[in-house]
Protein backbone atom coordinates (compact mmCIF):
# COMPACT_ATOMS: atom_id res chain seq x y z
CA UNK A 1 0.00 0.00 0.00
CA UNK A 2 0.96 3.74 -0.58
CA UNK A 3 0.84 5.95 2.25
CA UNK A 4 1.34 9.68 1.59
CA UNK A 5 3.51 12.11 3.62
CA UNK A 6 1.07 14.93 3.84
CA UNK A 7 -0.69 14.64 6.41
CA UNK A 8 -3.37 17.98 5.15
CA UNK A 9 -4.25 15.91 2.19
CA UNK A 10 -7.22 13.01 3.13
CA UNK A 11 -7.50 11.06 0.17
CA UNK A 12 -7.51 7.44 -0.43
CA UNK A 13 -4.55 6.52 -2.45
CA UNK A 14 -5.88 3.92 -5.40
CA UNK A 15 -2.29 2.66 -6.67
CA UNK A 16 -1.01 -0.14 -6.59
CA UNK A 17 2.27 -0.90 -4.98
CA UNK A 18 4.28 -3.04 -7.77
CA UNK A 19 7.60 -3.26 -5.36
CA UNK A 20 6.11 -6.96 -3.92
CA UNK A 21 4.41 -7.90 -6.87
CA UNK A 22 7.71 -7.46 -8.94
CA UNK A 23 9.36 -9.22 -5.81
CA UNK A 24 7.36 -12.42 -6.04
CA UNK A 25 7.57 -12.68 -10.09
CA UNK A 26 11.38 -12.81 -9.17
CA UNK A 27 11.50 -15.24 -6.65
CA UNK A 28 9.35 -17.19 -9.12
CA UNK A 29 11.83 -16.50 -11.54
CA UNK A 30 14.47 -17.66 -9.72
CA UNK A 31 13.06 -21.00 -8.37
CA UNK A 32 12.36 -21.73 -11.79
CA UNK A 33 15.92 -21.36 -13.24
CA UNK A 34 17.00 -23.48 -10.29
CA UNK A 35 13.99 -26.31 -10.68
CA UNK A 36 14.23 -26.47 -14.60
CA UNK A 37 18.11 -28.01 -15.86
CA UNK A 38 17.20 -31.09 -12.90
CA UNK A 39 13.94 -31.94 -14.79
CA UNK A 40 16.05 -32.16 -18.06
CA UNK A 41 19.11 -34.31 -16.55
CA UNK A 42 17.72 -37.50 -17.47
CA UNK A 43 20.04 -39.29 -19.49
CA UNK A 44 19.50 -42.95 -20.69
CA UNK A 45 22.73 -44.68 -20.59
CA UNK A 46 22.67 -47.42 -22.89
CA UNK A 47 26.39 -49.29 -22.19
CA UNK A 48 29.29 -50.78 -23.88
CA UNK A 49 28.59 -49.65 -27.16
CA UNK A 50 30.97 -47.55 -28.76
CA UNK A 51 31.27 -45.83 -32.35
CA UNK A 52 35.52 -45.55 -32.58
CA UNK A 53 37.29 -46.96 -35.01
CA UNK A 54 38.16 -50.75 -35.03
CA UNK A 55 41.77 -51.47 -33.31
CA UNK A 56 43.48 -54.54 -33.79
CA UNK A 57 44.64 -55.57 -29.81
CA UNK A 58 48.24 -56.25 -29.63
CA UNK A 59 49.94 -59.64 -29.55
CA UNK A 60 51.48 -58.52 -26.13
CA UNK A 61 48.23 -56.93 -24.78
CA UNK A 62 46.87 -58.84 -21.61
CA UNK A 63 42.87 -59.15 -21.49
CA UNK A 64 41.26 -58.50 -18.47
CA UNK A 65 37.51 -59.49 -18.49
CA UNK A 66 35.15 -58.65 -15.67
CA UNK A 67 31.92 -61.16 -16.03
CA UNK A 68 28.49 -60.48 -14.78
CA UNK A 69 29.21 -62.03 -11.73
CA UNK A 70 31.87 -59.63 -10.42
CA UNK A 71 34.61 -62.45 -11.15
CA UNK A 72 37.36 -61.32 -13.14
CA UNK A 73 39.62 -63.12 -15.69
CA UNK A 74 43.30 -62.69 -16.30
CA UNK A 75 43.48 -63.88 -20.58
CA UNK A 76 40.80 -66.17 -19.71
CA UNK A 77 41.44 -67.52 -16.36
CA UNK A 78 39.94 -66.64 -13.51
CA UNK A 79 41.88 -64.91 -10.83
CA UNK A 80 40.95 -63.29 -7.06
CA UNK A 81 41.58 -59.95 -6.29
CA UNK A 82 44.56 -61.21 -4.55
CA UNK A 83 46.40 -62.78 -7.98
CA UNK A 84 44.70 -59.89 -10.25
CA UNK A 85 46.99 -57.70 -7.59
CA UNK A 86 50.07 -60.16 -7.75
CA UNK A 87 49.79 -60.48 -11.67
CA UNK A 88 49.46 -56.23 -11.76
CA UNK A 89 52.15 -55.43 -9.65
CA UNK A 90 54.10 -58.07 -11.91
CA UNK A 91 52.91 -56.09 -15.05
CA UNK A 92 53.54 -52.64 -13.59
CA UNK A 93 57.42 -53.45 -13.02
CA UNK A 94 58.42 -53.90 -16.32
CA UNK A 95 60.26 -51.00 -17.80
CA UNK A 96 57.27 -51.00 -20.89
CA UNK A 97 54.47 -52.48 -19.19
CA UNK A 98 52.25 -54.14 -21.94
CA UNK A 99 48.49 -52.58 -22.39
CA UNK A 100 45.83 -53.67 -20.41
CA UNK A 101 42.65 -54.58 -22.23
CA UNK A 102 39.51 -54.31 -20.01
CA UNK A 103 36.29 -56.23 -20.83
CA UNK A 104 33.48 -55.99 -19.08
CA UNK A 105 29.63 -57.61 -19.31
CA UNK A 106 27.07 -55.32 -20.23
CA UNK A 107 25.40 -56.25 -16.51
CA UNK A 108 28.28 -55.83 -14.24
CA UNK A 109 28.23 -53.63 -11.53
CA UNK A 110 30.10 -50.43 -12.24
CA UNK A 111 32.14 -50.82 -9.11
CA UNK A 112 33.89 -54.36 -9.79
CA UNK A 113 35.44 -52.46 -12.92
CA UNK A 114 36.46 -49.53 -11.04
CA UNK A 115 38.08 -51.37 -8.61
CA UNK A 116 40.56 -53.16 -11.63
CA UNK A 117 40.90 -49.76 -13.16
CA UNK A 118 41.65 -48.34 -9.39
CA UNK A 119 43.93 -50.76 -8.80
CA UNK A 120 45.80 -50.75 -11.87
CA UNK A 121 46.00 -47.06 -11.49
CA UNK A 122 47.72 -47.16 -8.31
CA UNK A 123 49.94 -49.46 -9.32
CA UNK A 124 51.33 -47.27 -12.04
CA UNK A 125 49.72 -48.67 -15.28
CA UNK A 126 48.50 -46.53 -17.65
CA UNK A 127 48.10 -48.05 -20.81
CA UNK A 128 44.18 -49.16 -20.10
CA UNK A 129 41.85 -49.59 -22.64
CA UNK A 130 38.27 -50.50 -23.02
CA UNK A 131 37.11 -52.90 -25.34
CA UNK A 132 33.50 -52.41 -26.44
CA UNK A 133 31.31 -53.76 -29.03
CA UNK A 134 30.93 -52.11 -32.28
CA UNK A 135 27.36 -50.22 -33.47
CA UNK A 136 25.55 -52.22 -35.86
């Protein structure tokens, strides 16, 4: 409401005050901005496929798989986390450490493969690739 300083004049003042009104539209405003880029963050991840270009893997590259399971295979035999460690820290002293290829199922938990790619990390090894499956 308006309320007038002079106090000889009576009259009703029939304004409107637009200071809240423009107030609210902002906070409005505002809560929208905020509200609107988490309704469009929905992303369907659709996983291993790939679109690169088709490598040949190196006679000397070492094939890690990670099955559904959580189990993981050292070029085709299965290992514990104990022996994927032993074999790694193996790997990781040569003075060229061959590449690592890492293949996982489609269905594995995320973390079993982080935990190869973690570990390979801290032993040093940084040639890691991924090996996917081509888009039809």
């Amino acid at each position: 409401m308006a309320f007038s300083a002079d106090s000889q004049d009576d009259e009703i003042i029939s304004e409107i005050n637009m200071t809240p009104l423009v107030d609210v539209m902002l906070v409005l405003l505002i809560i929208f901005m905020i509200t609107m880029p988490v309704l469009t963050q929905s992303v369907l991840v659709e996983l291993p496929l790939a679109s690169a270009e088709h490598t040949m893997t190196q006679a000397d590259s070492i094939a890690i798989s990670v099955l559904r399971d959580g189990t993981v295979q050292w070029n085709s035999e299965a290992v514990t986390p104990a022996q994927l460690q032993q074999k790694l820290m193996q790997i990781a002293a040569f003075p060229q450490p061959p590449p690592l290829q890492l293949m996982a199922d489609k269905a594995v938990e995320y973390r079993h493969v982080l935990n190869v790619m973690a570990l390979a990390q801290q032993l040093g090894i940084t040639q890691l690739g991924f090996v996917t499956e081509p888009v039809p």
